[in-house]
C-alpha atoms as a PDB file:
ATOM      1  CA  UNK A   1     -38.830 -81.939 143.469  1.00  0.00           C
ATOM      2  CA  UNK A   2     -41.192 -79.931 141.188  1.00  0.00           C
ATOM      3  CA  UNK A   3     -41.496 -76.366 140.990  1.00  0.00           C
ATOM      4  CA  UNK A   4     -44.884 -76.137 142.810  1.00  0.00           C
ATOM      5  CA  UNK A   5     -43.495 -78.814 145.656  1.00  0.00           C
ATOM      6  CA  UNK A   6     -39.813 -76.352 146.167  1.00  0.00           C
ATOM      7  CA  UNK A   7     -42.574 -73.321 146.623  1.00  0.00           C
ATOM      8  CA  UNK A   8     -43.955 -74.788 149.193  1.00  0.00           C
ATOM      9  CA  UNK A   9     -41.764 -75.774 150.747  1.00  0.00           C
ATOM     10  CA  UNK A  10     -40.105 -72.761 150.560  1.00  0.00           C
ATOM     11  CA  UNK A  11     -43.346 -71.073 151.874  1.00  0.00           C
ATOM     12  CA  UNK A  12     -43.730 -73.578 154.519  1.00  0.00           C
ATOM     13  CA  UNK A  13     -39.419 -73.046 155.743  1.00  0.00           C
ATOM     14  CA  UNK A  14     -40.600 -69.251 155.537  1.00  0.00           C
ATOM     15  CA  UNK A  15     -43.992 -69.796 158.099  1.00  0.00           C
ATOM     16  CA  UNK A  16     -41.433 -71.910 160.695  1.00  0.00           C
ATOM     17  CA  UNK A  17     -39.071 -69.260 160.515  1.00  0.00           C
ATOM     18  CA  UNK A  18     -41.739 -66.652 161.095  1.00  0.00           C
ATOM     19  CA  UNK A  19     -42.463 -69.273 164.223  1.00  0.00           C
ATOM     20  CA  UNK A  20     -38.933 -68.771 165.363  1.00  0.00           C
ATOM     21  CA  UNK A  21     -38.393 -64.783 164.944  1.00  0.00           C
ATOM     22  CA  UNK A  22     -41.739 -64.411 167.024  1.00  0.00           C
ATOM     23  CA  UNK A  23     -40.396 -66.845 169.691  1.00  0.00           C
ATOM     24  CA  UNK A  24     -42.769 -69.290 169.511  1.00  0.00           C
ATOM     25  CA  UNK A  25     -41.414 -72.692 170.758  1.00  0.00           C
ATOM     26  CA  UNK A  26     -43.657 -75.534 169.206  1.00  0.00           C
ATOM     27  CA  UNK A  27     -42.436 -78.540 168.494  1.00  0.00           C
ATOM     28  CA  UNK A  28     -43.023 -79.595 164.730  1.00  0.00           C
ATOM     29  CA  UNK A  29     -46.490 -78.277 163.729  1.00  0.00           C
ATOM     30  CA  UNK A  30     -47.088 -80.189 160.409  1.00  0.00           C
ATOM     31  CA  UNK A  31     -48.588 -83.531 160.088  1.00  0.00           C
ATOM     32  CA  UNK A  32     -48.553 -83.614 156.324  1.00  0.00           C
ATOM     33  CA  UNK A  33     -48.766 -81.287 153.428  1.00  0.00           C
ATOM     34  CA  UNK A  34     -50.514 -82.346 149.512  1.00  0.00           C
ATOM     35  CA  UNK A  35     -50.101 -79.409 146.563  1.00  0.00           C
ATOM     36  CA  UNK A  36     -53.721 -79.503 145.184  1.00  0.00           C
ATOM     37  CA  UNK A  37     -54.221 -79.348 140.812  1.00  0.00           C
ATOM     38  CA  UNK A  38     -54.450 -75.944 140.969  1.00  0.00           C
ATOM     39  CA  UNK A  39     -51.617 -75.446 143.167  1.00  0.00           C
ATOM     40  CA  UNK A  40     -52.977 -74.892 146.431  1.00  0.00           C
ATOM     41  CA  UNK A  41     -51.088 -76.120 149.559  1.00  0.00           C
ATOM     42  CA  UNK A  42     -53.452 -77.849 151.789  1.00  0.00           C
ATOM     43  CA  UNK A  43     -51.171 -77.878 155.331  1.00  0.00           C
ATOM     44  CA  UNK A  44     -52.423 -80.617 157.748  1.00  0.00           C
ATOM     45  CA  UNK A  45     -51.271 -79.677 161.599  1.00  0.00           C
ATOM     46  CA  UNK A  46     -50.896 -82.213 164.471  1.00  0.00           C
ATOM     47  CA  UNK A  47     -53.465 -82.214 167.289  1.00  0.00           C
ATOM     48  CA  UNK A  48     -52.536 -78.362 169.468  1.00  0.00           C
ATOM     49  CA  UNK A  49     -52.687 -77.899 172.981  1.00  0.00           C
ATOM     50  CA  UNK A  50     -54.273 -74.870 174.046  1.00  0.00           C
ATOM     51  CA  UNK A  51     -51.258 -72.857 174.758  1.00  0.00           C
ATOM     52  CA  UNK A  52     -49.431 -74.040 171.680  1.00  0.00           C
ATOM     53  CA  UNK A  53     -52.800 -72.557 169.992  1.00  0.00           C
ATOM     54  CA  UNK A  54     -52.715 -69.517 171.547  1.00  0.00           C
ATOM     55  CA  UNK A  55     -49.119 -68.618 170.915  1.00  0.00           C
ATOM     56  CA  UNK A  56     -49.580 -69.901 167.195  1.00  0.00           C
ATOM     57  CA  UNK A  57     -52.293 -67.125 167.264  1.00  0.00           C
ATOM     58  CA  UNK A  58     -50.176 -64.834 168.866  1.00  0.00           C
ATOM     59  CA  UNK A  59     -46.983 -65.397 166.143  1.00  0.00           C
ATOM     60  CA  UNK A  60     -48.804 -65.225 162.847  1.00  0.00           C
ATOM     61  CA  UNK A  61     -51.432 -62.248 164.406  1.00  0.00           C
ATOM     62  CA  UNK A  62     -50.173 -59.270 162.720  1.00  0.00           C
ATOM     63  CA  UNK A  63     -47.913 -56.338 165.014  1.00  0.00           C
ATOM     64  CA  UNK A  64     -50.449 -52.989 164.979  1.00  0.00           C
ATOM     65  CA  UNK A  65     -48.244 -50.236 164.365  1.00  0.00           C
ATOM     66  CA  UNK A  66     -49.243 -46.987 165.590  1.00  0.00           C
ATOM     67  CA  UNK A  67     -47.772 -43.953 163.233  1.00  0.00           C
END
């Protein structure tokens, strides 16, 4: 695998296990993945339910701390 595929897929391992800390049961998200030229990940999902949507909104939304 090249260096710009093992990044993302590290970064994509690191966004399911951000899934799984936050609870968020969803069976496997990704329909496909491509690494663009320049090195962008371009992340292709399944078709979501509405529920799966809303707790994949409520998992990567970010925790407000209060000081």
């Amino acid at each position: 695998m090249t260096h710009p595929r093992r990044q993302a897929a590290a970064a994509l391992a690191d966004f399911t296990g951000a899934l799984t800390d936050a609870d968020v049961d969803l069976p496997d998200l990704g329909d496909g993945w491509r690494i663009t030229p320049d090195g962008t990940v371009l992340v292709q999902l399944r078709p979501l339910h509405l529920t799966e949507l809303h707790q994949l909104a409520r998992a990567v939304r970010p925790v407000n701390i209060t000081p």
